[in-house]
C-alpha atoms as a PDB file:
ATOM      1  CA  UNK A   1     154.769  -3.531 -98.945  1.00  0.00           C
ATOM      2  CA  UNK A   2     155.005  -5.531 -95.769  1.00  0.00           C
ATOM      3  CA  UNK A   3     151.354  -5.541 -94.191  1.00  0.00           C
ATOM      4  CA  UNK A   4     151.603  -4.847 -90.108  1.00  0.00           C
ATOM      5  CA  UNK A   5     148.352  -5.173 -89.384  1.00  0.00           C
ATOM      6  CA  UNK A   6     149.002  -9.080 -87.371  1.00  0.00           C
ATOM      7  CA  UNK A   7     151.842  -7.532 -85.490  1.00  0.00           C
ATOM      8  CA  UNK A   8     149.852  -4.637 -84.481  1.00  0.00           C
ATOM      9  CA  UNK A   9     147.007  -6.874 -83.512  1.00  0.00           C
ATOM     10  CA  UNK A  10     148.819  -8.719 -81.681  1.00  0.00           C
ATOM     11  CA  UNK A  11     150.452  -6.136 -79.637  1.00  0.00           C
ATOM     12  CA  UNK A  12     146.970  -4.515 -79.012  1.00  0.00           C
ATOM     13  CA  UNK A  13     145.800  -7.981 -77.943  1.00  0.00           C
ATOM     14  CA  UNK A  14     148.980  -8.246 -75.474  1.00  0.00           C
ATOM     15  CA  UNK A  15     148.289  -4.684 -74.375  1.00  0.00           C
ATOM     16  CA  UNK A  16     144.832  -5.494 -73.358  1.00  0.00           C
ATOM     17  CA  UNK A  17     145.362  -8.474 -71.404  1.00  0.00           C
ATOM     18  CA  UNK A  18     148.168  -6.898 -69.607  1.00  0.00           C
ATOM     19  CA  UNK A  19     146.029  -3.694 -68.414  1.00  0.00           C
ATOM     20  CA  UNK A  20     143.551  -6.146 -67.658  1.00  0.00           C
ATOM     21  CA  UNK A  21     145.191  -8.325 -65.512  1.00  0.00           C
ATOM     22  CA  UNK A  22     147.038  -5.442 -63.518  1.00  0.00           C
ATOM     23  CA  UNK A  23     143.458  -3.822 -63.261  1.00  0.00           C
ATOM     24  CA  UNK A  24     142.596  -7.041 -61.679  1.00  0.00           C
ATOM     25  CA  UNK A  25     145.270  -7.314 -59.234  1.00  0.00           C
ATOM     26  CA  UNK A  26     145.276  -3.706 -58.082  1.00  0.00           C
ATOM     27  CA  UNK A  27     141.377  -3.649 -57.530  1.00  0.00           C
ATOM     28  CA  UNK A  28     141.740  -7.013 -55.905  1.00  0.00           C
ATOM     29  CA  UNK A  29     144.982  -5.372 -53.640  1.00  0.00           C
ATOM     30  CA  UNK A  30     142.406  -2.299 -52.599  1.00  0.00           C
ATOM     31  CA  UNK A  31     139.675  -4.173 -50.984  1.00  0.00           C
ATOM     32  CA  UNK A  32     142.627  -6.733 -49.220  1.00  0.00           C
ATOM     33  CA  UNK A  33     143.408  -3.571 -47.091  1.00  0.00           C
ATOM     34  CA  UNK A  34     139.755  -3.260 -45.557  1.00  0.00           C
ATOM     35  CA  UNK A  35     141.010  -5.344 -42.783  1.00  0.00           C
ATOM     36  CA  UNK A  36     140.411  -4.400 -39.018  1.00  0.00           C
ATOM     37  CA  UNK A  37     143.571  -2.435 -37.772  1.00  0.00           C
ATOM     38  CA  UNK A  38     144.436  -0.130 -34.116  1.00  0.00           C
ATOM     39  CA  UNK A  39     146.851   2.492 -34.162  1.00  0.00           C
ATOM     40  CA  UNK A  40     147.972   3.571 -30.797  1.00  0.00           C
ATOM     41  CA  UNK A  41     149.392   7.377 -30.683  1.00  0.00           C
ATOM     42  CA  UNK A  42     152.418   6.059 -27.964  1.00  0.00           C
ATOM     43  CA  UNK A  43     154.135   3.300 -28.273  1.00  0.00           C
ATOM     44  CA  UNK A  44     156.706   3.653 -25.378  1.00  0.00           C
ATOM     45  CA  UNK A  45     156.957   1.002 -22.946  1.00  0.00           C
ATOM     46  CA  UNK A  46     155.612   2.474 -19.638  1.00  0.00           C
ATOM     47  CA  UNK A  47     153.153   4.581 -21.264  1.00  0.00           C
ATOM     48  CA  UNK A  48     149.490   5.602 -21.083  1.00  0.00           C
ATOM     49  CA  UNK A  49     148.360   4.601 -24.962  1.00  0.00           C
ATOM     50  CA  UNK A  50     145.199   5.927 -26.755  1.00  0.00           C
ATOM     51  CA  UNK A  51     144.817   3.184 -29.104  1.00  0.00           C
ATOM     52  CA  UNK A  52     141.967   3.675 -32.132  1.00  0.00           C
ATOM     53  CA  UNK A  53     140.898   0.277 -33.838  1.00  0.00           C
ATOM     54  CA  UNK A  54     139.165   1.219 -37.586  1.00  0.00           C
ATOM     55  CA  UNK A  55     136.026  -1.229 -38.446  1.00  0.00           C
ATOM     56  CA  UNK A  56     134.982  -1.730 -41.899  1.00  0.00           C
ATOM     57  CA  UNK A  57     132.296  -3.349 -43.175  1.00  0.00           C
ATOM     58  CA  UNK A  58     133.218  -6.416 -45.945  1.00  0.00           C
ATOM     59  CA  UNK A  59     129.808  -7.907 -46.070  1.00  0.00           C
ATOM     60  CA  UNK A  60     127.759  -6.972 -49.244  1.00  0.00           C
ATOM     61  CA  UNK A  61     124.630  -7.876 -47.460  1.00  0.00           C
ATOM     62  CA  UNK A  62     124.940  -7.376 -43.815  1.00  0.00           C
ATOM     63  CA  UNK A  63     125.896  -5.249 -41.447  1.00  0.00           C
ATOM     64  CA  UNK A  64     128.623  -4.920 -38.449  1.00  0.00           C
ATOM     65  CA  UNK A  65     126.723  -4.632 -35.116  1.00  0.00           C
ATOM     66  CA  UNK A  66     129.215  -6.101 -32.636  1.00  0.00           C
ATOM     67  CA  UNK A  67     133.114  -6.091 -32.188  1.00  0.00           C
ATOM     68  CA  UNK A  68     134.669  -7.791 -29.085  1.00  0.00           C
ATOM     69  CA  UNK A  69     138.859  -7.010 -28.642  1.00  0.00           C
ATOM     70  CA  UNK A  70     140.398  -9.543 -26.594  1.00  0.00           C
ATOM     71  CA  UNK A  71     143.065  -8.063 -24.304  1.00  0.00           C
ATOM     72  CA  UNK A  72     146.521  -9.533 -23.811  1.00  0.00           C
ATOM     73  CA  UNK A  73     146.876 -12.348 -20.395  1.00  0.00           C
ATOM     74  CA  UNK A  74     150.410 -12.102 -20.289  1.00  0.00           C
ATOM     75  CA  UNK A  75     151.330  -8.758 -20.632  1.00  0.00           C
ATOM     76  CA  UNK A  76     148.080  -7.286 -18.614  1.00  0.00           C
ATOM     77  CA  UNK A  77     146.753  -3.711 -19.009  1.00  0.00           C
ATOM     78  CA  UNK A  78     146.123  -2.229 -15.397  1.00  0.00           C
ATOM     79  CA  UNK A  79     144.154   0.509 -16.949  1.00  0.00           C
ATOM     80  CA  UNK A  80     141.201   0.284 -19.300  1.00  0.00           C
ATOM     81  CA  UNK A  81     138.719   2.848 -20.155  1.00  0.00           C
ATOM     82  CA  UNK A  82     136.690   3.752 -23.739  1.00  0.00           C
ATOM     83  CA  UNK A  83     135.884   6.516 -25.671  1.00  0.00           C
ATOM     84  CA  UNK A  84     131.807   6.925 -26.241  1.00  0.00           C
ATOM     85  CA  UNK A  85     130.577   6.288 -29.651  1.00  0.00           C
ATOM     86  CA  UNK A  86     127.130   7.452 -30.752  1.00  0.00           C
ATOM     87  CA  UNK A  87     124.742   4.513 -30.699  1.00  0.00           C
ATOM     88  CA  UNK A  88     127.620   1.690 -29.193  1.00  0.00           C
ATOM     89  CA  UNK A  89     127.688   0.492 -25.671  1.00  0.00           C
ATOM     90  CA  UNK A  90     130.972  -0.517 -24.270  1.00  0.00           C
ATOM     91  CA  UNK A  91     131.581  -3.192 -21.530  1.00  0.00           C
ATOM     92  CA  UNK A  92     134.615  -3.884 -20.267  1.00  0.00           C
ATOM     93  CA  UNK A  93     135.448  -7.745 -18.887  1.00  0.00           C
ATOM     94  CA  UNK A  94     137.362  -8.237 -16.137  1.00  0.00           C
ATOM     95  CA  UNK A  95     138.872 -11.476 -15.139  1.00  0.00           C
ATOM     96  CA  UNK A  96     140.760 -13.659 -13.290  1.00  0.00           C
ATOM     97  CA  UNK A  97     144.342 -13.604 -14.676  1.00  0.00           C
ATOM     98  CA  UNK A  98     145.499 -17.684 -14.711  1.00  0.00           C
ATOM     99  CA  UNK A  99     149.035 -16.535 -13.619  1.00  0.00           C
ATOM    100  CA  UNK A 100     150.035 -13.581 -11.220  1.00  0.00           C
ATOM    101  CA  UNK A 101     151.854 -10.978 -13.174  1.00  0.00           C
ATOM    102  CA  UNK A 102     154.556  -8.481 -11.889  1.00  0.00           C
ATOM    103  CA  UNK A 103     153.565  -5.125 -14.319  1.00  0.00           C
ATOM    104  CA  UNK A 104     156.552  -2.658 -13.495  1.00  0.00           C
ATOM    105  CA  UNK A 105     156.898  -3.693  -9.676  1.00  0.00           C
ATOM    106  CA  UNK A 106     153.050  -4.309  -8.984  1.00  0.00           C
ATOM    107  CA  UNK A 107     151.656  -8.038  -8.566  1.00  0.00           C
ATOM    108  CA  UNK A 108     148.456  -7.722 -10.886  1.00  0.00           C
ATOM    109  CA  UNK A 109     146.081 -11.043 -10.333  1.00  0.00           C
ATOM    110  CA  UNK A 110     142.765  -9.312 -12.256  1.00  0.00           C
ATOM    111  CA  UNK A 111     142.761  -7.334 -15.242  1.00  0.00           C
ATOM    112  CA  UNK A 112     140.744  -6.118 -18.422  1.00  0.00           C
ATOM    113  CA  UNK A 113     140.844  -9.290 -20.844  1.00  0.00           C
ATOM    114  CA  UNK A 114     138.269  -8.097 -23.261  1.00  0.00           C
ATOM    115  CA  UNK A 115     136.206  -5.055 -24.489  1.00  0.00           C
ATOM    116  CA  UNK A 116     133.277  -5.156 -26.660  1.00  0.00           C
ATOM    117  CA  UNK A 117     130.884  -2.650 -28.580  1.00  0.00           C
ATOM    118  CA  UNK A 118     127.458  -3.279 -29.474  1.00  0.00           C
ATOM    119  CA  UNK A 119     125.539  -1.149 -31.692  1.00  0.00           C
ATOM    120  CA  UNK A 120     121.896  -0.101 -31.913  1.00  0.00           C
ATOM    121  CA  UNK A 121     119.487  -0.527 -35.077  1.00  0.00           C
ATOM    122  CA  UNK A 122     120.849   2.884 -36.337  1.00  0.00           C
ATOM    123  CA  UNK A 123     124.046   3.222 -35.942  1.00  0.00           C
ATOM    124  CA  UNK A 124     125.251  -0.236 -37.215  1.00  0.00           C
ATOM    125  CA  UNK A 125     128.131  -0.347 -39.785  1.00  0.00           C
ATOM    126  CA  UNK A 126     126.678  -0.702 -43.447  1.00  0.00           C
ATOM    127  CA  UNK A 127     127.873  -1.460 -47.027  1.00  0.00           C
ATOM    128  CA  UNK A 128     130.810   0.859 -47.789  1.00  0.00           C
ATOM    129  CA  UNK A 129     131.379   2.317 -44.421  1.00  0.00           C
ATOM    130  CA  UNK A 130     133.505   1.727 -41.276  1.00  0.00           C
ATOM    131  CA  UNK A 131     133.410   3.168 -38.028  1.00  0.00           C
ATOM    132  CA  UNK A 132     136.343   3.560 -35.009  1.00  0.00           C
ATOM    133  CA  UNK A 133     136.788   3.099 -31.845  1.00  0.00           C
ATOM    134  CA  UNK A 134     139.211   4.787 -28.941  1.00  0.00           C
ATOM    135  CA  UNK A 135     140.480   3.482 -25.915  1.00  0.00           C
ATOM    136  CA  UNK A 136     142.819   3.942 -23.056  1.00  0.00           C
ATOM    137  CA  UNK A 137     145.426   1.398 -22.129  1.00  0.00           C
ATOM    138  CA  UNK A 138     148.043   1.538 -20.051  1.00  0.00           C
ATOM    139  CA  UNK A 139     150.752   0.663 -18.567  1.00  0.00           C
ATOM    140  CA  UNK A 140     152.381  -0.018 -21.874  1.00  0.00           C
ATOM    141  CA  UNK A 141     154.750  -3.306 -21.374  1.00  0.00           C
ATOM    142  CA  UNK A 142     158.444  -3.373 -22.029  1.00  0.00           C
ATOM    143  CA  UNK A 143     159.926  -2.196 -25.568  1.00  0.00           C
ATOM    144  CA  UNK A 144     159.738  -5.000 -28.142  1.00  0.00           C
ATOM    145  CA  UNK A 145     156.675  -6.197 -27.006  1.00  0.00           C
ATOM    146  CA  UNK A 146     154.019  -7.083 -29.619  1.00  0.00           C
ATOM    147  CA  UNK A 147     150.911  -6.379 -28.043  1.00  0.00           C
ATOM    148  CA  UNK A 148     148.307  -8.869 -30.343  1.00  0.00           C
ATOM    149  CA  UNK A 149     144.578  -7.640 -29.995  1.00  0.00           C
ATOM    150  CA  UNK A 150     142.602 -10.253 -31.595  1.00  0.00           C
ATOM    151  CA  UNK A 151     138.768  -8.723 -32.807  1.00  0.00           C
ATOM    152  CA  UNK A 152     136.098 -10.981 -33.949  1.00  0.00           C
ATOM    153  CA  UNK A 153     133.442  -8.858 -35.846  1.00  0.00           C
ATOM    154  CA  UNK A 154     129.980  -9.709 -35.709  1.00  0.00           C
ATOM    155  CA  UNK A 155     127.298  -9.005 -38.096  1.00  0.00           C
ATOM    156  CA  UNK A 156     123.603  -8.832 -38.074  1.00  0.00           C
ATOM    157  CA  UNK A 157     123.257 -12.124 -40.314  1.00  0.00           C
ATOM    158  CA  UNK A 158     124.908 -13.713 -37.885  1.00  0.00           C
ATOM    159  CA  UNK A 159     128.206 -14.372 -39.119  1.00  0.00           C
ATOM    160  CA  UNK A 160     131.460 -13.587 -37.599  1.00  0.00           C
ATOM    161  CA  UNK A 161     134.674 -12.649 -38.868  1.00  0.00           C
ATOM    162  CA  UNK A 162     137.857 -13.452 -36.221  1.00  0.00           C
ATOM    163  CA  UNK A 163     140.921 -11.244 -37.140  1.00  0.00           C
ATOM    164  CA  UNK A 164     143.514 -13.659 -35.217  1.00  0.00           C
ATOM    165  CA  UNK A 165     145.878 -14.564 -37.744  1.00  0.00           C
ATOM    166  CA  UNK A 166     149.367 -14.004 -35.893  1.00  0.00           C
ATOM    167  CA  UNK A 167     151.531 -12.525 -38.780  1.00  0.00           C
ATOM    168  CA  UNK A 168     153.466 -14.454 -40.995  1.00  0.00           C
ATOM    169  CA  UNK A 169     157.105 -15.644 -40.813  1.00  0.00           C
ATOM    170  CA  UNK A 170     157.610 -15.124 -44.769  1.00  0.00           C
ATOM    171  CA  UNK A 171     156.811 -11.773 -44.412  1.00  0.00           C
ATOM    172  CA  UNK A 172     153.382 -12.302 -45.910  1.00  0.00           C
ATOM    173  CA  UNK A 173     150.189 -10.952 -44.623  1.00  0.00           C
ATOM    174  CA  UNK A 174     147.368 -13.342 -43.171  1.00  0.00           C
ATOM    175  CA  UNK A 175     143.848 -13.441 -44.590  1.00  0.00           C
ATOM    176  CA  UNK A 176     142.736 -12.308 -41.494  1.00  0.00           C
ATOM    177  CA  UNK A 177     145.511 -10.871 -39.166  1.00  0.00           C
ATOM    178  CA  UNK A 178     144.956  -9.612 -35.619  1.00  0.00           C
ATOM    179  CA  UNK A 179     145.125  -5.579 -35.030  1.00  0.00           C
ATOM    180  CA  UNK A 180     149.190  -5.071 -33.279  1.00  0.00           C
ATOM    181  CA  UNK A 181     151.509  -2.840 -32.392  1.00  0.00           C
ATOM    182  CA  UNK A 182     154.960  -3.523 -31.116  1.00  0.00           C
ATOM    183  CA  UNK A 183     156.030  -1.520 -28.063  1.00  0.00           C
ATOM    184  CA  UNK A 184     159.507   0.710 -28.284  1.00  0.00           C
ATOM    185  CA  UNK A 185     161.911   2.113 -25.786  1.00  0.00           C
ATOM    186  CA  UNK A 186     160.751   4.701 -23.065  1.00  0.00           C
ATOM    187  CA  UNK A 187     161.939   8.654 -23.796  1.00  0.00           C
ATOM    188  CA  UNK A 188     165.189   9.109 -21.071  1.00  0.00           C
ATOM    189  CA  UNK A 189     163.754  12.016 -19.824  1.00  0.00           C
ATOM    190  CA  UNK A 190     160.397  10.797 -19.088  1.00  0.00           C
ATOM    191  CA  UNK A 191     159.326   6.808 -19.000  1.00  0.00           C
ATOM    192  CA  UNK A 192     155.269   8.038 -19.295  1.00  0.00           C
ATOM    193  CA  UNK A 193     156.477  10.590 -21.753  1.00  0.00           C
ATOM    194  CA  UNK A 194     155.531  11.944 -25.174  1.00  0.00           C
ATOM    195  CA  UNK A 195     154.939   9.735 -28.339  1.00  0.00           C
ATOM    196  CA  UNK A 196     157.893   7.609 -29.559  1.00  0.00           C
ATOM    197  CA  UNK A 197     159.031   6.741 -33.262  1.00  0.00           C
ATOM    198  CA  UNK A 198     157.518   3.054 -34.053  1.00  0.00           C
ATOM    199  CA  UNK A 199     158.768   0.190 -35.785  1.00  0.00           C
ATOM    200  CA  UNK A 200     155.395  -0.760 -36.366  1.00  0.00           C
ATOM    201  CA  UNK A 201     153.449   1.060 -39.638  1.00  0.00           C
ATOM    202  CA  UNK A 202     150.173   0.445 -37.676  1.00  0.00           C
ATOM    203  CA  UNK A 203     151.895   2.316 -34.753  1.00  0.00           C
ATOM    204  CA  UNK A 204     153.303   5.292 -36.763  1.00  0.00           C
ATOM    205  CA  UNK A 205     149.897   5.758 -38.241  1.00  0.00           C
ATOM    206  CA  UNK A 206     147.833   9.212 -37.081  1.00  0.00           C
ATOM    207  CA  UNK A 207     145.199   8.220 -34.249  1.00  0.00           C
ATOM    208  CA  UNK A 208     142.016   7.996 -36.981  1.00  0.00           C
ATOM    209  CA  UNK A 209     143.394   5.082 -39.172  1.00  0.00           C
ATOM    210  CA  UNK A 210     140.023   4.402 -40.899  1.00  0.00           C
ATOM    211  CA  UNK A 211     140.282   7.676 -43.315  1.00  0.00           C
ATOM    212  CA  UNK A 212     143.774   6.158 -43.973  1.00  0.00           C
ATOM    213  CA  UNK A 213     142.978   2.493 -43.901  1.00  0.00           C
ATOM    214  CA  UNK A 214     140.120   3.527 -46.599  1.00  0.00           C
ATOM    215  CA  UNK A 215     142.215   5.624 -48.367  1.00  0.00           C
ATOM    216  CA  UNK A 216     144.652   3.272 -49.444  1.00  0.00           C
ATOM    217  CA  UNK A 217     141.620   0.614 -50.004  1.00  0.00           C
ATOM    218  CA  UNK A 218     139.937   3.577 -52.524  1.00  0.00           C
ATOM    219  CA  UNK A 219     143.028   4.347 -54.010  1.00  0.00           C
ATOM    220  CA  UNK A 220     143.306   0.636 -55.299  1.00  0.00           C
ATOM    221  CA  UNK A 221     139.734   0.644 -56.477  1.00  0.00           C
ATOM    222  CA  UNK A 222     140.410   3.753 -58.543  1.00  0.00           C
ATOM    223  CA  UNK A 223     143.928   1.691 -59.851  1.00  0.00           C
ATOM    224  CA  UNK A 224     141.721  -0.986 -60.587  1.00  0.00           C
ATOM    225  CA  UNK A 225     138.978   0.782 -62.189  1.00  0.00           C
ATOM    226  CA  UNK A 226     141.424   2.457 -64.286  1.00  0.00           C
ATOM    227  CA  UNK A 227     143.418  -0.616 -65.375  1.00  0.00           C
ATOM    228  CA  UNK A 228     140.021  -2.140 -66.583  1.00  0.00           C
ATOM    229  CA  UNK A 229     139.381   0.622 -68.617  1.00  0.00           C
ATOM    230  CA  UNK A 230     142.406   0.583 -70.611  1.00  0.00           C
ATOM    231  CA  UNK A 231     142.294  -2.827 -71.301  1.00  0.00           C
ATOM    232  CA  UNK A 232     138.366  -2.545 -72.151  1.00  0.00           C
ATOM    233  CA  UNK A 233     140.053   0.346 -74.964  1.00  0.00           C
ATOM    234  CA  UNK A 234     142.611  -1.631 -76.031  1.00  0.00           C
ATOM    235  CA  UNK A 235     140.405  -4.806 -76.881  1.00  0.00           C
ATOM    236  CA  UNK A 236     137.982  -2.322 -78.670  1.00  0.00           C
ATOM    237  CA  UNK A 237     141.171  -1.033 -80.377  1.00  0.00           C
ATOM    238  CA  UNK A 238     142.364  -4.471 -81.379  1.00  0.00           C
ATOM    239  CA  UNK A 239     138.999  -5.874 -82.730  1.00  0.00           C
ATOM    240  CA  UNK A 240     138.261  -2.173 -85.056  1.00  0.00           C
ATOM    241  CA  UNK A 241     141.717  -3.292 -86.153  1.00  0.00           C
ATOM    242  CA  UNK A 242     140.581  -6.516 -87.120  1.00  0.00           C
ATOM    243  CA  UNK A 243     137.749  -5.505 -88.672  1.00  0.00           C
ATOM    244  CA  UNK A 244     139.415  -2.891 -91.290  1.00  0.00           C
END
C-alpha cells in the first residue's frame, strides 16, 4: 500500500507558505493605501471645485498636528476659502506670483500658494484615525490639467512626511505621491456648471474620501489577517501530520 503521508505533507507545507505569503502581501497592500489623497466634487475646467483632502495618521507613536497644501504657481487659483474644522486653524498664504498669469482673460499677479491647518492639543490626529479637510478653489484651469497639491504632514515628534512624489511613468505608484486631480472638459451648456465625469479615480471619488480611503486600507488588513490565519492552520495541519 503506497504510504501518502510525504506527498500530503508536502502539499500542506506548500499550502501554508502560500497563504502566508499572500497574507503578507495583502496586509502589506492595506496600510500602502493610508496615503494623503483630495477628491474634488467638479472637475470641469472653469469651475468652482470643493476639493476634500483625507489625513491619516501612519505614525505608531505620534500624532498629526499640522498639514500645509502647497497651491499650484502656474495654473493660479483666484479663489480660496476653507471649510472650519473643530480644533484646526486655517491660514491662507498669499504671494507674489514670479510670472503674471492670464486665468480665463484676467492678468492674476497674486494668488493663494499655500494653505495650512494647525491643530490644538485635542483634536490632533492619533493612532488609527484620520481626519479631512474642505476647501474652495476656483477657477478650475483648462481640461487636461493636472492640478498637483503637494502636503507635507507634520507630527508632534517633530517629523514630517512630504507627499510630493509626481506619479510615475511605469504606471507605478510613488512611496509618497502628491494629492491630484486632472481637470476635464467644461459642460456645453454651462462652463461653471454641474459635476463632470473624471479621468482621475481620486476625482470620481464621493467628496469624504477618508471613509473610502480607510475602507479599502481595512479591507486589506482583514485580507491579510485572514491569509495569516490559514497559513497559521495549515502549518498546524502539516506538523499533526507529521507527528501521526
Amino acid at each position: 500500500m503506497t504510504n501518502n503521508a510525504p506527498t500530503r505533507h508536502r502539499l500542506l507545507t506548500a499550502t501554508a507558505a502560500a497563504a502566508a505569503t499572500a497574507g503578507m502581501m495583502l496586509l502589506g497592500a492595506g496600510m500602502a493605501s493610508a496615503h494623503v489623497t483630495v477628491s474634488p466634487d467638479k472637475t470641469n475646467e472653469g469651475a468652482y471645485a470643493h476639493a476634500t483632502f483625507s489625513v491619516p495618521n501612519e505614525s505608531d507613536t505620534a500624532k498629526t498636528d499640522r498639514l500645509t497644501v502647497s497651491l499650484p504657481e502656474d495654473t493660479p487659483f483666484t479663489s480660496v476659502s476653507v471649510q472650519p474644522v473643530e480644533g484646526w486653524t486655517a491660514k491662507v498664504q498669499q504671494g507674489k506670483l514670479d510670472q503674471p498669469v492670464d486665468v480665463h482673460g484676467t492678468t492674476v499677479t497674486e494668488a493663494a500658494t499655500s494653505i495650512t491647518w494647525t491643530a490644538d492639543k485635542t483634536h490632533q490626529i492619533g493612532q488609527d484615525e484620520f481626519q479631512t479637510f474642505t476647501v474652495s478653489l476656483g477657477t478650475l484651469p483648462s481640461a487636461g490639467t493636472d492640478v498637483v497639491l503637494p502636503a507635507a504632514q507634520h507630527y508632534t515628534d517633530g517629523s514630517v512626511v512630504k507627499w510630493d512624489d509626481p506619479a510615475g511613468e511605469d504606471g507605478q505608484e510613488p512611496e509618497h505621491p502628491a494629492p491630484s486631480f486632472t481637470t476635464t472638459a467644461a459642460p456645453s451648456d454651462d462652463a461653471h456648471g454641474g459635476p463632470a465625469a473624471s479621468s482621475s479615480p481620486a476625482a470620481a471619488a464621493p467628496a469624504d474620501a477618508g471613509t473610502t480611503d480607510n475602507g479599502v486600507g481595512m479591507a486589506g488588513l482583514w485580507i491579510g489577517v485572514v491569509g495569516l490565519l490559514v497559513g497559521a492552520f495549515a502549518l498546524v495541519r502539516t506538523f499533526g501530520t507529521r507527528k501521526n
